[in-house]
C-alpha atoms as a PDB file:
ATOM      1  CA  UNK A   1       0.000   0.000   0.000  1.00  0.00           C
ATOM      2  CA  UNK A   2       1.639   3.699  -0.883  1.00  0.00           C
ATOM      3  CA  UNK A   3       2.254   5.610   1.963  1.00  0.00           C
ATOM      4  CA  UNK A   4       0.483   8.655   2.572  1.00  0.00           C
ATOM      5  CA  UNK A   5       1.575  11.719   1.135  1.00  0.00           C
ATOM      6  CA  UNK A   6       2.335  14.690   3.811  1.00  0.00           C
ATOM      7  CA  UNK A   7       0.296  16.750   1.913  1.00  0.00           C
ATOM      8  CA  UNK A   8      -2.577  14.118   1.809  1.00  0.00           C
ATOM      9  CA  UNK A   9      -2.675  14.464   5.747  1.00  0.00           C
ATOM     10  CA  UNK A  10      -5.058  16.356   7.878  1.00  0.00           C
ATOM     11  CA  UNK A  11      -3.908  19.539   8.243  1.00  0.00           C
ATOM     12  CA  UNK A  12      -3.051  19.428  12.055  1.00  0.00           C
ATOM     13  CA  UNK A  13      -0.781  16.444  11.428  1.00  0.00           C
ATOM     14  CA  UNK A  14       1.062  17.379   9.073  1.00  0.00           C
ATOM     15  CA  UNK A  15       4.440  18.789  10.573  1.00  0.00           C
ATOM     16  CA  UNK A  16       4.890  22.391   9.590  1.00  0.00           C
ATOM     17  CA  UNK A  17       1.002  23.247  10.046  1.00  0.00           C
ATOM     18  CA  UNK A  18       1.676  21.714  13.359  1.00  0.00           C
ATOM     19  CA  UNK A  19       4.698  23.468  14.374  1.00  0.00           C
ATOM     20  CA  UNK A  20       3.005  26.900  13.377  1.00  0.00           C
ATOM     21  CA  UNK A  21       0.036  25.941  15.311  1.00  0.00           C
ATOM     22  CA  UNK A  22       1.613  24.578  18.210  1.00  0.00           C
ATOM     23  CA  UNK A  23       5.335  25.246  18.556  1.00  0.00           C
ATOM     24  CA  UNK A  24       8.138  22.719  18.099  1.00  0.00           C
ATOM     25  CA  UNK A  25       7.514  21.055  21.355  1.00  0.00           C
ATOM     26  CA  UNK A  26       4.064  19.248  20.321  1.00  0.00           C
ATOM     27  CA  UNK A  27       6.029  17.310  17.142  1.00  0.00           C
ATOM     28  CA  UNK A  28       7.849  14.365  17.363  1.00  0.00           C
ATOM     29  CA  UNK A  29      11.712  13.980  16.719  1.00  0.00           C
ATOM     30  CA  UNK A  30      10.701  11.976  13.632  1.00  0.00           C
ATOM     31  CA  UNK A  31       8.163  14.917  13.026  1.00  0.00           C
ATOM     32  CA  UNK A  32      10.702  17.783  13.314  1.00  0.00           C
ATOM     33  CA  UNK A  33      13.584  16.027  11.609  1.00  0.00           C
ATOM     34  CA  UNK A  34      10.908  15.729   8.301  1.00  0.00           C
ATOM     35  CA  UNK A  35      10.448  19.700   7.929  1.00  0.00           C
ATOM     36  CA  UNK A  36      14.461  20.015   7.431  1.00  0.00           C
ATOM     37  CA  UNK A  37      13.983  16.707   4.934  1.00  0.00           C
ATOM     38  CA  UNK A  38      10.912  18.139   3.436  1.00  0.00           C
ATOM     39  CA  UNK A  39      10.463  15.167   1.221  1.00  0.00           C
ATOM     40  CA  UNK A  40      10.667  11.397   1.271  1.00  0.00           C
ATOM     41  CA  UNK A  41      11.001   8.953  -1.688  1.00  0.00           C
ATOM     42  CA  UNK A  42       8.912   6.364  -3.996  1.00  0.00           C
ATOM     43  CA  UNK A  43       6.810   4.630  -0.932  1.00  0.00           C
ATOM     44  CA  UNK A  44       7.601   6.682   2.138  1.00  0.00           C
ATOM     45  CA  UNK A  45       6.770  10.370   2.913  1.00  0.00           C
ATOM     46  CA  UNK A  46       9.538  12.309   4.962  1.00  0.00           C
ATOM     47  CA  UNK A  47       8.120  11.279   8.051  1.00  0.00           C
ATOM     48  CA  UNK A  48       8.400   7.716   7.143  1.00  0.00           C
ATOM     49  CA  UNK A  49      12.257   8.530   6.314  1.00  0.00           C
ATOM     50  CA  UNK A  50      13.037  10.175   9.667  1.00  0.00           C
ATOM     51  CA  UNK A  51      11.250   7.512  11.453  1.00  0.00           C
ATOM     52  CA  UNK A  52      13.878   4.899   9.373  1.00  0.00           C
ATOM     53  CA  UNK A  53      16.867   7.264  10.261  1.00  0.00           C
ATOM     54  CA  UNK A  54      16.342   6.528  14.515  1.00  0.00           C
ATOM     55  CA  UNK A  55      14.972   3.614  14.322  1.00  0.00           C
ATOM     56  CA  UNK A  56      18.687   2.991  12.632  1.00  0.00           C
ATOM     57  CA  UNK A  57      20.686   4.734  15.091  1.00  0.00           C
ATOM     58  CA  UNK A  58      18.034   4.651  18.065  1.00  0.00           C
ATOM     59  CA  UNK A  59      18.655   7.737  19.888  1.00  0.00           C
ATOM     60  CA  UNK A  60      19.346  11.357  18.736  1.00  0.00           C
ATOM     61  CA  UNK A  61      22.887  11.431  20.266  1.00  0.00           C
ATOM     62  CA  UNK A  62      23.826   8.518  17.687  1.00  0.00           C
ATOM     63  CA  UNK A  63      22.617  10.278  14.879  1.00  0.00           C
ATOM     64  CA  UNK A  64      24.429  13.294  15.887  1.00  0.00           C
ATOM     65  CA  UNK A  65      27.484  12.093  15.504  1.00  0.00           C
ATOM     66  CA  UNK A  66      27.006  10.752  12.164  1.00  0.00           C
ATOM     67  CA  UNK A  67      28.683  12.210   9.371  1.00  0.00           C
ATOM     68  CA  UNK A  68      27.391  13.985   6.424  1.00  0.00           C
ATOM     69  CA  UNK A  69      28.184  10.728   3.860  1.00  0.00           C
ATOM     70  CA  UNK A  70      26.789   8.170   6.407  1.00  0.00           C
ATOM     71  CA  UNK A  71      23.430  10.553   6.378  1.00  0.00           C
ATOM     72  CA  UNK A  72      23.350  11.096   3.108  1.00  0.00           C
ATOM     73  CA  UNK A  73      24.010   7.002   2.049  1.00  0.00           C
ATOM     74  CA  UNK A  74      20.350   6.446   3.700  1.00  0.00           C
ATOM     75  CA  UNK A  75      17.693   6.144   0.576  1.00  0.00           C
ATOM     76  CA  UNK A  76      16.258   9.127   0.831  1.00  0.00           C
ATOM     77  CA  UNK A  77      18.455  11.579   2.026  1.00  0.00           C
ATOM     78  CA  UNK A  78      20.938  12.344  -0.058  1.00  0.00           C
ATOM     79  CA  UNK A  79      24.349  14.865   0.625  1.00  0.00           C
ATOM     80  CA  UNK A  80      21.868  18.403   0.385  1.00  0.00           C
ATOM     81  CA  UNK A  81      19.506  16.874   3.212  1.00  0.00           C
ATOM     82  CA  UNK A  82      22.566  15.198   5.322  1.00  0.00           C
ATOM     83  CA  UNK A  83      24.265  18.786   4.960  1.00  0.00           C
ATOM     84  CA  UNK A  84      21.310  20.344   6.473  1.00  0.00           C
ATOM     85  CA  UNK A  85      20.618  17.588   9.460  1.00  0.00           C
ATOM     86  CA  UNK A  86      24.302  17.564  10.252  1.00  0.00           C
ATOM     87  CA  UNK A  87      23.897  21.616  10.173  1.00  0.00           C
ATOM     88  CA  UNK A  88      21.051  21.390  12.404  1.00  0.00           C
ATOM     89  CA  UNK A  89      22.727  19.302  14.595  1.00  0.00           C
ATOM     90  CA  UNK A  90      25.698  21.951  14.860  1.00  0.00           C
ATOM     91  CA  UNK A  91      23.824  24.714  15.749  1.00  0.00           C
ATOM     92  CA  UNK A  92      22.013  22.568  18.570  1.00  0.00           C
ATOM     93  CA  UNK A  93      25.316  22.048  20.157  1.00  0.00           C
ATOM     94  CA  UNK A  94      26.839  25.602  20.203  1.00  0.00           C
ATOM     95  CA  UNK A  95      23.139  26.071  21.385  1.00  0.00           C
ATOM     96  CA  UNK A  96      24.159  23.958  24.167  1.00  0.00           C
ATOM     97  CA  UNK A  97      27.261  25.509  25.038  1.00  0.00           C
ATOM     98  CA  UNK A  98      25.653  29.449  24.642  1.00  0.00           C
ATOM     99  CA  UNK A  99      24.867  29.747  28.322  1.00  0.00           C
ATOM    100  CA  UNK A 100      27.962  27.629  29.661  1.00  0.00           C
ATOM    101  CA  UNK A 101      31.092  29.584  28.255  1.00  0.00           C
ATOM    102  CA  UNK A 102      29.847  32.429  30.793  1.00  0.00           C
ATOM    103  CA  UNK A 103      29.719  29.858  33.892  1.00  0.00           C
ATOM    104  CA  UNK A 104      31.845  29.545  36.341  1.00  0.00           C
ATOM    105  CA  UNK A 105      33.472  26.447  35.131  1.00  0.00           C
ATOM    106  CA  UNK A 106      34.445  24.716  38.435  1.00  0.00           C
ATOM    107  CA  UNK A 107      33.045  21.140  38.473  1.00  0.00           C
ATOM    108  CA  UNK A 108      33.298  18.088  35.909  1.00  0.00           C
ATOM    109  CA  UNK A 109      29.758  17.791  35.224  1.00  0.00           C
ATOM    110  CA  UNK A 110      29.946  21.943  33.707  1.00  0.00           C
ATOM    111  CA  UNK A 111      33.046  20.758  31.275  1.00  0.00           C
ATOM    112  CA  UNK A 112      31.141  17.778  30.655  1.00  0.00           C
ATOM    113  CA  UNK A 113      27.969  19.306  29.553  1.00  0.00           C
ATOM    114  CA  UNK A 114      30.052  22.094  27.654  1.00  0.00           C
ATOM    115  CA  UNK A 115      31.978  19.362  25.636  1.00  0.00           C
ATOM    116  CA  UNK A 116      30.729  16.347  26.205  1.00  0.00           C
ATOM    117  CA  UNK A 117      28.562  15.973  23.025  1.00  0.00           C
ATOM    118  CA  UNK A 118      31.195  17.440  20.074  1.00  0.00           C
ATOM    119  CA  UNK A 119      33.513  15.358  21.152  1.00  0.00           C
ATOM    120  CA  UNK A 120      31.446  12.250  21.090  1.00  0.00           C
ATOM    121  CA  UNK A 121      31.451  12.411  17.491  1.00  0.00           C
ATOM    122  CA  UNK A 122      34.979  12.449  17.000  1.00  0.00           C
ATOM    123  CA  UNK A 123      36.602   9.291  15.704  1.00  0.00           C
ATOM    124  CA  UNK A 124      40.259   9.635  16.987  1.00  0.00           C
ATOM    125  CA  UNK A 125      40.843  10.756  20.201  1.00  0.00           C
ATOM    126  CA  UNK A 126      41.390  15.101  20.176  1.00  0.00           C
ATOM    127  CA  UNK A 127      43.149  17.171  23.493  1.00  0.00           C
ATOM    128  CA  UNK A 128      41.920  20.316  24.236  1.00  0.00           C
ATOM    129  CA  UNK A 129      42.827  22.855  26.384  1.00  0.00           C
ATOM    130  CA  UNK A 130      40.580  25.154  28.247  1.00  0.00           C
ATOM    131  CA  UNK A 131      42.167  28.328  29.315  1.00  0.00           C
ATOM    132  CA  UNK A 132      40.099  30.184  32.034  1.00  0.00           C
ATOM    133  CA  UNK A 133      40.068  33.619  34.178  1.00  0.00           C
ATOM    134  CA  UNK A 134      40.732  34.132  37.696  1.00  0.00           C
ATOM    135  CA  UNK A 135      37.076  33.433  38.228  1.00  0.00           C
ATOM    136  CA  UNK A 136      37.089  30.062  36.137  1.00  0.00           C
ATOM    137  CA  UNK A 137      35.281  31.909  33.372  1.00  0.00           C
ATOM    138  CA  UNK A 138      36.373  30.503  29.533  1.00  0.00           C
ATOM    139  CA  UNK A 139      38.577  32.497  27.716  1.00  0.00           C
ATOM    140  CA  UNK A 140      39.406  30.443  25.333  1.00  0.00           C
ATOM    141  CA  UNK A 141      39.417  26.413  24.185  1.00  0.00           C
ATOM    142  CA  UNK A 142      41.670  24.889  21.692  1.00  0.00           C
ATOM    143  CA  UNK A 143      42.774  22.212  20.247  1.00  0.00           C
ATOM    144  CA  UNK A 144      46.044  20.784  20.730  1.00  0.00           C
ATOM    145  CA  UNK A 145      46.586  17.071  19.979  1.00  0.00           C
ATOM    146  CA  UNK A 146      44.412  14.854  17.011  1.00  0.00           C
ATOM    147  CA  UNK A 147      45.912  11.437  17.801  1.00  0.00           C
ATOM    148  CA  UNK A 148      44.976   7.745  16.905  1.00  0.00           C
ATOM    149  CA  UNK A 149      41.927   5.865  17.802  1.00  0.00           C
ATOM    150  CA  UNK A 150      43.756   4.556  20.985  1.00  0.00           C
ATOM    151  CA  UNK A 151      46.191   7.817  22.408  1.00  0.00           C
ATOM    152  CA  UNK A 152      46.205  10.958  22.102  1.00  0.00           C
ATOM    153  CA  UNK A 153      49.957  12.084  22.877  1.00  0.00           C
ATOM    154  CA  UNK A 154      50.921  15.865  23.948  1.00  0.00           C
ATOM    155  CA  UNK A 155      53.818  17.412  24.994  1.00  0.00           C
ATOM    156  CA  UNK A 156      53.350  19.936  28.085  1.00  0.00           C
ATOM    157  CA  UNK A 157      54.306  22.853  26.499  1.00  0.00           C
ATOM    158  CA  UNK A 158      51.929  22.216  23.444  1.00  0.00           C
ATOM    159  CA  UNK A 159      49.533  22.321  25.974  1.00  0.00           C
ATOM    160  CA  UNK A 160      50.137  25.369  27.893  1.00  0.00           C
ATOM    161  CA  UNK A 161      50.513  27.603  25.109  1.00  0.00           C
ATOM    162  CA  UNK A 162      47.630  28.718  24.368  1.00  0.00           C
ATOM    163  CA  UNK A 163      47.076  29.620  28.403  1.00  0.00           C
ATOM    164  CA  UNK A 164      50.293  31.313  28.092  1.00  0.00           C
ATOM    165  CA  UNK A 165      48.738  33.513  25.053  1.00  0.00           C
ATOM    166  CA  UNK A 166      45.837  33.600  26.878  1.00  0.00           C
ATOM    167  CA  UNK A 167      47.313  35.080  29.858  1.00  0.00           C
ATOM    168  CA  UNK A 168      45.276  32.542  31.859  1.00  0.00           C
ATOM    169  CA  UNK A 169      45.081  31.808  35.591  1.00  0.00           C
ATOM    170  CA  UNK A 170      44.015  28.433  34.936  1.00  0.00           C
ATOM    171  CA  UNK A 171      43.212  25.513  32.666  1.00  0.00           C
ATOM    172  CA  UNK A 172      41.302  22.233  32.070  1.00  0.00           C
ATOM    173  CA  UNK A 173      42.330  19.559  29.822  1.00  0.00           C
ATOM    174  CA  UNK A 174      39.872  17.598  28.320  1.00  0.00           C
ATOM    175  CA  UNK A 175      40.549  14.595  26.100  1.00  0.00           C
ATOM    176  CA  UNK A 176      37.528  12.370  24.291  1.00  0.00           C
ATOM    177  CA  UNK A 177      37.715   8.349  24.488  1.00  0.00           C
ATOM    178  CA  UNK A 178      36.461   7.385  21.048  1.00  0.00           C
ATOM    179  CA  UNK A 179      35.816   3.650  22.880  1.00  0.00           C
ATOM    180  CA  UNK A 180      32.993   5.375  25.387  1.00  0.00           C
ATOM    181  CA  UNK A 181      34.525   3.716  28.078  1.00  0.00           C
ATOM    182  CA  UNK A 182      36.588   6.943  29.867  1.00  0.00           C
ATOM    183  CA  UNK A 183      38.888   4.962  32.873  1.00  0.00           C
ATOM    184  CA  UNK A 184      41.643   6.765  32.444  1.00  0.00           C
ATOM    185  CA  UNK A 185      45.139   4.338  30.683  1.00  0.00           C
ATOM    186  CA  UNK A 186      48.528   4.335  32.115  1.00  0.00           C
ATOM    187  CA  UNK A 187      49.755   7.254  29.503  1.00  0.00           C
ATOM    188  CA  UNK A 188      46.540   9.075  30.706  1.00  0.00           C
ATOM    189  CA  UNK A 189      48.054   9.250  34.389  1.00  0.00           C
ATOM    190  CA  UNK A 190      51.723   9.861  32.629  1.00  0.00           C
ATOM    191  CA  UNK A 191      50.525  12.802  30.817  1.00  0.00           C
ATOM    192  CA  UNK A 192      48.629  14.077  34.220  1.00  0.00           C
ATOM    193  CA  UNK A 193      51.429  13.888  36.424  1.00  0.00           C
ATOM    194  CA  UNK A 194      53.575  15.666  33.361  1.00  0.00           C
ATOM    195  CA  UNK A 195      51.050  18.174  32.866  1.00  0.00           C
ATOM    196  CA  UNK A 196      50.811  18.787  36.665  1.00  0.00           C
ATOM    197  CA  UNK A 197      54.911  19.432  36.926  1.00  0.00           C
ATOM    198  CA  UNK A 198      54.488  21.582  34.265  1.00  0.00           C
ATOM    199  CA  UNK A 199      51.747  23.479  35.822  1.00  0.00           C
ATOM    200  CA  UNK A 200      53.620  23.994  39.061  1.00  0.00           C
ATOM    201  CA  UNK A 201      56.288  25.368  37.367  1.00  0.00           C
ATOM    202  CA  UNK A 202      54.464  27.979  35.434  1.00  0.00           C
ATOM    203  CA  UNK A 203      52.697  28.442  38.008  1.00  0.00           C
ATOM    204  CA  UNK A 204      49.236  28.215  35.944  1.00  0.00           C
ATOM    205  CA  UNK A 205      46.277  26.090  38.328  1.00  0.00           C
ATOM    206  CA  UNK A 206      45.800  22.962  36.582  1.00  0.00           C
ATOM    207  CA  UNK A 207      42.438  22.617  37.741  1.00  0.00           C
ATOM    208  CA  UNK A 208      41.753  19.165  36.092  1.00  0.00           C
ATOM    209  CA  UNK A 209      41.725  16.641  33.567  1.00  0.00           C
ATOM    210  CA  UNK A 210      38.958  15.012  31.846  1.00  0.00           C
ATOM    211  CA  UNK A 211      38.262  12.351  30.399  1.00  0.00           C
ATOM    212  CA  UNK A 212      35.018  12.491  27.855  1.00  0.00           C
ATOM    213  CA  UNK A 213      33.027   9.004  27.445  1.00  0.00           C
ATOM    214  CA  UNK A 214      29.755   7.880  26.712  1.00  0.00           C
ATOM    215  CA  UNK A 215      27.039   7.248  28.763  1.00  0.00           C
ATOM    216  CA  UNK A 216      26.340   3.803  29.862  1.00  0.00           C
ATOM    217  CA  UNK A 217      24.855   1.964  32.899  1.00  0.00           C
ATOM    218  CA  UNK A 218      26.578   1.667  36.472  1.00  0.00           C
ATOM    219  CA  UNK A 219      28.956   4.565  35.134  1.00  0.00           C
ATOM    220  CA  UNK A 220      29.625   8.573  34.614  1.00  0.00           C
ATOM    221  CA  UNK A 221      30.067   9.185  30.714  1.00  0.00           C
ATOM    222  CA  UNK A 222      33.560  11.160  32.400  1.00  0.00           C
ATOM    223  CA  UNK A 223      36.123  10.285  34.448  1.00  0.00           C
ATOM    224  CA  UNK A 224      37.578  13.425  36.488  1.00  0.00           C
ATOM    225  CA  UNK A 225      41.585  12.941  37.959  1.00  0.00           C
ATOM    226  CA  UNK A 226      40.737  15.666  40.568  1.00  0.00           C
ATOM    227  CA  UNK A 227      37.264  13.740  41.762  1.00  0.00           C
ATOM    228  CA  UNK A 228      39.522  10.826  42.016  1.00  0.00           C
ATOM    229  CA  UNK A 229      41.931  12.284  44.254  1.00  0.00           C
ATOM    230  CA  UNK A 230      45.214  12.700  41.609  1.00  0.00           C
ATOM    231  CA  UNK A 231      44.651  16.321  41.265  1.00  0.00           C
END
């Protein structure tokens, strides 16, 4: 049996009517992810195609960190429609981190939520540094160290640089486990102890490192060396 056509729909179901009627918080994620499709294919309206795209990855998150070609090889979608989800998906994120960059960024679960779901996505394990004020505020994050799948290796003064530029009191350093599972590896607690030395001896507050992983049950989705006492 052909599916229905969107436009074949009552009115109040079909997604943009329903978002201009009742705001985006009455559709579905299948719903809203079909007005940035806005068509389907042969058989299946766009609805029908955003309902295949979770039901394939299951949760939001997954999708997220898909990348435009994986999107786009789903029949259906195609590069201009994976361009605009992965867009979408973007702008959610720095959406996210709006209101934390002015925080006071003094716990694990704040550099978590700030981070946490960019660097999901990544596929080889990236470094970052964040550079913050005398009142923990973000100046500035970079990037420091792209490594392999398995380590991510940094030298300290790599690391401290951009503090250093910064003129930073102190700094966090974050680094992504593209496994999910963040317990920390022997060259994790090498490169803490280095970075700590270093620290000292510029006397810029290394206020911790943090390890980004993915949620799962009976465990944090981080692992934090000052929570655990090494900091």
């Amino acid at each position: 049996m052909p599916a229905t056509k969107i436009r074949e729909l009552p009115e109040a179901e079909r997604p943009r009517e329903k978002l201009l009627e009742r705001g985006a918080a009455a559709l579905t994620d299948a719903e809203l992810i079909a007005i940035l499709l806005r068509t389907g294919l042969p058989g299946a309206n766009a609805v029908d195609v955003a309902r295949h795209l979770l039901q394939r990855y299951e949760t939001l998150g997954a999708l997220s960190r898909c990348s435009v070609d994986e999107i786009a090889s789903i029949p259906g979608i195609g590069q201009a429609k994976a361009l605009q989800l992965v867009a979408a998906f973007g702008l959610g994120q720095r959406l996210a981190r709006e209101t934390l960059v002015r925080q006071k960024l003094d716990s694990p679960e704040l550099v978590h939520d700030l981070v946490a779901s960019e660097m999901r996505m990544l596929h080889k394990e990236s470094l970052r540094v964040l550079s913050l004020d005398t009142r923990y505020r973000l100046l500035r994050m970079e990037e420091v160290s792209l490594g392999s799948v398995n380590e991510s290796i940094a030298h300290p003064r790599e690391v401290f640089r951009p503090a250093v530029i910064a003129s930073a009191y102190a700094v966090i350093v974050v680094h992504n486990h593209p496994s999910g599972d963040p317990s920390p590896s022997q060259a994790d607690h090498s490169l803490t102890r280095r970075l700590a030395a270093a620290a000292e001896l510029l006397q810029i507050k290394l206020l911790d490192h943090i390890i980004i992983g993915a949620p799962a049950e009976g465990r944090q989705p981080y692992f934090s060396f000052k929570e655990a006492g090494v900091l």
